[in-house]
Protein backbone atom coordinates (compact mmCIF):
# COMPACT_ATOMS: atom_id res chain seq x y z
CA UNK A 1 0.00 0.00 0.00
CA UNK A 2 1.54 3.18 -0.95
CA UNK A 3 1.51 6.88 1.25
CA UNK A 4 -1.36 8.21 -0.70
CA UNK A 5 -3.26 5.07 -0.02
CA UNK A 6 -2.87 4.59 3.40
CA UNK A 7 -3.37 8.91 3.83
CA UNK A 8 -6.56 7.80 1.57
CA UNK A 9 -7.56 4.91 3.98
CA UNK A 10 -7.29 7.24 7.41
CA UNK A 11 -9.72 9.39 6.06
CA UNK A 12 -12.52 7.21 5.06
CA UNK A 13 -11.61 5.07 8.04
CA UNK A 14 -13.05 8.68 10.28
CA UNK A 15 -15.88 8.61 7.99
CA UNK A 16 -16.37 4.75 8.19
CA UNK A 17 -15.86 5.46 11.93
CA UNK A 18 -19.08 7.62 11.92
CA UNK A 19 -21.03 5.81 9.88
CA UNK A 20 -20.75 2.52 11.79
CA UNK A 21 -21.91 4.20 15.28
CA UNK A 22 -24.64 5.68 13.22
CA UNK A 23 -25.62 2.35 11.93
CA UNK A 24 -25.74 0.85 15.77
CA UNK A 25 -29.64 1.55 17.68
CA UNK A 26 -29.35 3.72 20.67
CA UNK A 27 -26.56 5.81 22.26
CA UNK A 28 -22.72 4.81 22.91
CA UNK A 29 -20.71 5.87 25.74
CA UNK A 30 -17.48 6.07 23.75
CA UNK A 31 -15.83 9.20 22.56
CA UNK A 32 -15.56 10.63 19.18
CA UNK A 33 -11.85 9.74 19.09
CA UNK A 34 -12.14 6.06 19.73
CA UNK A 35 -15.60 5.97 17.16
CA UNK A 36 -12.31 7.26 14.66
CA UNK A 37 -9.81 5.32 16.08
CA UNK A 38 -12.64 2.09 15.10
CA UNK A 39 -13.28 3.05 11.85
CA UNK A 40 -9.50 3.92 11.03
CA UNK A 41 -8.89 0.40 11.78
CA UNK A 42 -12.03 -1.25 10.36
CA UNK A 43 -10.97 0.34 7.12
CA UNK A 44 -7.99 -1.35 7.19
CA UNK A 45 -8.98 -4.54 7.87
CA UNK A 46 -12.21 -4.17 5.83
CA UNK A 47 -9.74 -3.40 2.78
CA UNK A 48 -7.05 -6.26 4.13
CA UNK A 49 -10.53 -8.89 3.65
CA UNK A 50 -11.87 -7.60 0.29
CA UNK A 51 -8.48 -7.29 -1.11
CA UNK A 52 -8.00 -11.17 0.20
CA UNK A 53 -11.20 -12.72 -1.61
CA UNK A 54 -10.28 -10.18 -4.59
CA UNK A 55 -13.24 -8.15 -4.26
CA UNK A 56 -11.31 -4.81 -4.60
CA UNK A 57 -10.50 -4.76 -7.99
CA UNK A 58 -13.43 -2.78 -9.28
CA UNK A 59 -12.88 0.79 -10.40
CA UNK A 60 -14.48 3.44 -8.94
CA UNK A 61 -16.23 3.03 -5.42
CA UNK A 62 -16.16 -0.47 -4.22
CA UNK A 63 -19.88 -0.93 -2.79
CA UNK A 64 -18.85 -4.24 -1.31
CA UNK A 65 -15.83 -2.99 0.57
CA UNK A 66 -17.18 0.02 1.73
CA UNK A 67 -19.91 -2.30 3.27
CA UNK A 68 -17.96 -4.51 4.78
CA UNK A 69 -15.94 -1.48 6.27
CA UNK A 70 -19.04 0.11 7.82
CA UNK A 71 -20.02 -3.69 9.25
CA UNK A 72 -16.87 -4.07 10.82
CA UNK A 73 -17.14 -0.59 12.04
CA UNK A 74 -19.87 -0.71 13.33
CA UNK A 75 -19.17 -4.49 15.05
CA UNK A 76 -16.25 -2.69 16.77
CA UNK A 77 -18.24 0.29 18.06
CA UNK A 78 -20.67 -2.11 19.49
CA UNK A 79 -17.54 -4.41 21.11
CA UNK A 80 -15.75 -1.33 22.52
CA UNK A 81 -18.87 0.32 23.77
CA UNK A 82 -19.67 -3.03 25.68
CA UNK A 83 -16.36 -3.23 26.91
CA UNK A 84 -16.69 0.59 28.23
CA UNK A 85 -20.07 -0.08 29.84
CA UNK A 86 -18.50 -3.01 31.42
CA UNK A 87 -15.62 -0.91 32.84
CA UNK A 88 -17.99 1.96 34.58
């Protein structure tokens, strides 16, 4: 993966972030910066899967990655929020 993917990658990864604690019902106690810090890494590992079964190979926007990015975002927001009503 080169810079201007990976610059490319942090920034839908904040707006992948957002978009998977939108897609969760009710409210999460979790701050803004670890809802980013999710979706920076479910973008990563959404692109790591789709790039592994080939499914990112498509040009222009890649509806089945950026699914499976806000899925896994949104699976993490869930797990993180669980763990942080655990811990109060």
């Amino acid at each position: 993966m080169e810079i201007s993917g990976i610059f490319s990658a942090i920034i839908v990864g904040l707006i992948i972030g957002a978009l998977g604690r939108l897609a969760l019902p009710g409210k999460q106690k979790i701050g803004f910066w670890l809802t980013l810090l999710v979706g920076i890494v479910a973008s990563f590992v959404g692109t790591f899967i789709a790039a592994a079964f080939g499914v990112a190979k498509t040009p222009g926007i890649d509806w089945i990655e950026l699914i499976l990015q806000i899925a896994l975002a949104a699976a993490g927001v869930a797990l993180v929020a669980g763990f942080a009503a655990r811990r109060s």
